[in-house]
C-alpha atoms as a PDB file:
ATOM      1  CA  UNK A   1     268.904 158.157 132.979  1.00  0.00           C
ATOM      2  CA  UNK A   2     268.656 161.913 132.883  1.00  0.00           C
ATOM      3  CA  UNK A   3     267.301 163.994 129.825  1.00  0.00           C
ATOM      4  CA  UNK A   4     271.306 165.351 129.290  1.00  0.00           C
ATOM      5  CA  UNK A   5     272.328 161.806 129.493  1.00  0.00           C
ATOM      6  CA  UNK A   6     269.955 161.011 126.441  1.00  0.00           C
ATOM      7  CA  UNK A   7     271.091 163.831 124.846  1.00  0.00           C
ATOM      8  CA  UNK A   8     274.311 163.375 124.766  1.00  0.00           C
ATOM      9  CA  UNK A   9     273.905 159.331 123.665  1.00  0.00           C
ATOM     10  CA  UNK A  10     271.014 160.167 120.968  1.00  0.00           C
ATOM     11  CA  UNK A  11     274.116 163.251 119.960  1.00  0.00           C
ATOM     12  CA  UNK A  12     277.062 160.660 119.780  1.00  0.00           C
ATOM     13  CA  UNK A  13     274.684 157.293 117.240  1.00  0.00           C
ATOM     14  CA  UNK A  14     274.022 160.293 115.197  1.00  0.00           C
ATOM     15  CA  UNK A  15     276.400 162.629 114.774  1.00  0.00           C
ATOM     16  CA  UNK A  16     274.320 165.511 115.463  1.00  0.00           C
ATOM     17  CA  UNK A  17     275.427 168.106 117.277  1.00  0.00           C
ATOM     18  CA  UNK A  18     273.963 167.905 120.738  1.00  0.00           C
ATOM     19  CA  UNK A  19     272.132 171.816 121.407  1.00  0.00           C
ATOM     20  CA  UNK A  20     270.293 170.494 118.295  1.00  0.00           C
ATOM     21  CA  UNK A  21     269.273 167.272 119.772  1.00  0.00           C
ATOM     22  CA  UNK A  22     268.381 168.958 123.138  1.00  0.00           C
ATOM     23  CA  UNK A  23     265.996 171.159 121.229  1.00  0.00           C
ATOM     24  CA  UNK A  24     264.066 167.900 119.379  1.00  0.00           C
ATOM     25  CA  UNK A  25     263.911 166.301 122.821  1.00  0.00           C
ATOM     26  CA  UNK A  26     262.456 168.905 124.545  1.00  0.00           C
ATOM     27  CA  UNK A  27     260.360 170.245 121.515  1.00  0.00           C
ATOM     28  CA  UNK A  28     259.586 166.453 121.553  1.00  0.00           C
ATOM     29  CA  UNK A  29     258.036 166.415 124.951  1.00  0.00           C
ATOM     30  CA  UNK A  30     256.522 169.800 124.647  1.00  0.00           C
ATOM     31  CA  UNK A  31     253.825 168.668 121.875  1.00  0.00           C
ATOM     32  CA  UNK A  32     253.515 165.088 124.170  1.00  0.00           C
ATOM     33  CA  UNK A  33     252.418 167.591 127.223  1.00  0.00           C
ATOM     34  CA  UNK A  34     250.374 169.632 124.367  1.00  0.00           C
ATOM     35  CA  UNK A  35     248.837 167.152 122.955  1.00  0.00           C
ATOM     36  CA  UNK A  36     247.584 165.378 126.100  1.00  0.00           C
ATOM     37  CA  UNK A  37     246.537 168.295 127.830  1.00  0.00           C
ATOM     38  CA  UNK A  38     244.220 169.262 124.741  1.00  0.00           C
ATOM     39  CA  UNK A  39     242.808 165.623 126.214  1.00  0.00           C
ATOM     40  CA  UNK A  40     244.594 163.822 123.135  1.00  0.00           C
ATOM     41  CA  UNK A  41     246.564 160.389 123.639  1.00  0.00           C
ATOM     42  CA  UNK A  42     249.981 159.923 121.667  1.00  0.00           C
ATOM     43  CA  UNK A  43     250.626 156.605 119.954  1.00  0.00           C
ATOM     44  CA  UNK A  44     254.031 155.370 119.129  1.00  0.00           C
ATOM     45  CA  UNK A  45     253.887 151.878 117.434  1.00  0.00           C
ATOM     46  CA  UNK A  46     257.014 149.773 118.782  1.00  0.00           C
ATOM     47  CA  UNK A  47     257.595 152.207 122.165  1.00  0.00           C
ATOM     48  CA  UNK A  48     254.701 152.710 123.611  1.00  0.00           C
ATOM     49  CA  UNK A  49     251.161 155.187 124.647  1.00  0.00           C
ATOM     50  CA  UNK A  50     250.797 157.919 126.854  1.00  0.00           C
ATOM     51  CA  UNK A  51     247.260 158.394 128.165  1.00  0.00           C
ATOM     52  CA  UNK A  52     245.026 160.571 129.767  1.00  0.00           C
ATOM     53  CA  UNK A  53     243.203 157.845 133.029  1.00  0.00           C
ATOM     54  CA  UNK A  54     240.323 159.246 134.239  1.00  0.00           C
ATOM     55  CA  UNK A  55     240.067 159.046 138.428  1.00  0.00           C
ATOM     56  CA  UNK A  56     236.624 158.325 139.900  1.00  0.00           C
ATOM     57  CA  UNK A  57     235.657 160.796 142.513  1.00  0.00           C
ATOM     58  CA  UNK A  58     236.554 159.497 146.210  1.00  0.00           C
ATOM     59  CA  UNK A  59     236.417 160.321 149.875  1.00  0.00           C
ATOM     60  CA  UNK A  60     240.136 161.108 151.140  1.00  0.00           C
ATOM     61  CA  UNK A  61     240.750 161.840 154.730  1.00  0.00           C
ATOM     62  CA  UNK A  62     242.543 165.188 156.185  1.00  0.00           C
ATOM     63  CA  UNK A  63     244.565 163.223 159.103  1.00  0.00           C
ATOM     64  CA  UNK A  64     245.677 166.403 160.462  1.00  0.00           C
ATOM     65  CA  UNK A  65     242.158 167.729 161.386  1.00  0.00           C
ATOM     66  CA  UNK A  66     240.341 164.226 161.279  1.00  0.00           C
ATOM     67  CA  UNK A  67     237.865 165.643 158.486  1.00  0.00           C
ATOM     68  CA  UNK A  68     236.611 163.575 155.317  1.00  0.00           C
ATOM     69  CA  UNK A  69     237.303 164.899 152.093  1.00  0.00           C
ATOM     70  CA  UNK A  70     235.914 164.635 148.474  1.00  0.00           C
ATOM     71  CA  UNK A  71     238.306 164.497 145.738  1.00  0.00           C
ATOM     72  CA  UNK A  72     236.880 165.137 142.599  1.00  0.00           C
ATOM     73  CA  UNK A  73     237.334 162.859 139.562  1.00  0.00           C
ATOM     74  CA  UNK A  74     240.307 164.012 137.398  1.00  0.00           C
ATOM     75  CA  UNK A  75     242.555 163.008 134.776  1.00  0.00           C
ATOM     76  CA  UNK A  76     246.313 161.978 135.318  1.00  0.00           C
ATOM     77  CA  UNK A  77     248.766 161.150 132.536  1.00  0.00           C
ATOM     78  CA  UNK A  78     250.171 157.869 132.089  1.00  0.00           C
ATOM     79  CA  UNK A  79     252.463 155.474 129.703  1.00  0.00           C
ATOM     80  CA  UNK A  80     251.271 152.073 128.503  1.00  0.00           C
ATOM     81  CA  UNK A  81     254.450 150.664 127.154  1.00  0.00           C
ATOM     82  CA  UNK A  82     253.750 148.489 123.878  1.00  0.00           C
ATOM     83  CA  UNK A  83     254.382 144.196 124.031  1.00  0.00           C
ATOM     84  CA  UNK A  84     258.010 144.898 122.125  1.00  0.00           C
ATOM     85  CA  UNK A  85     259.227 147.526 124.583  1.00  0.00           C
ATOM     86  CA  UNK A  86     257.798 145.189 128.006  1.00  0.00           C
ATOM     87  CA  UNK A  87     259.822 142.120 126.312  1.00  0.00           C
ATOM     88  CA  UNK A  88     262.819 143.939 125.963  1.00  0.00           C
ATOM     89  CA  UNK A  89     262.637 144.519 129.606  1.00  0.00           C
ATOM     90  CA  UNK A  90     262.257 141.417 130.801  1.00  0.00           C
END
């Protein structure tokens, strides 16, 4: 499912017209990538968490000219759905 595809569903359940729904959703994930780039997680109770993971530094290999590599340790986003949201899946 694409963002216009939610759009357009989250537009026709509610009525609302669907430039203004386009705006919430992408205001929506704006303060998500804000929020977790300040090096804040984002709880929502019933959907699910997206955190900040923290990578250990490793030794990578550059195949191309046979020479080791360290990768520092950084931080990658990721989403922890909640117990509700993995049931509903299954």
């Amino acid at each position: 499912m694409t963002k216009a595809e939610i759009v357009v569903q989250i537009s026709n359940a509610t009525g609302i017209e669907k430039g203004a729904v386009q705006q919430v959703v992408e205001s929506f994930m704006e303060v998500v990538k804000a929020s977790m780039a300040k090096g804040d997680n984002v709880y929502l109770r019933g959907f699910g968490s997206f955190i900040i993971k923290t990578r250990a530094e490793k030794t990578g290999r550059n195949i191309s000219q046979n020479v080791a590599i360290t990768i520092p340790a950084h931080n990658i986003p990721a989403f922890k759905p909640a117990k509700t949201f993995m049931n509903a899946v299954k």
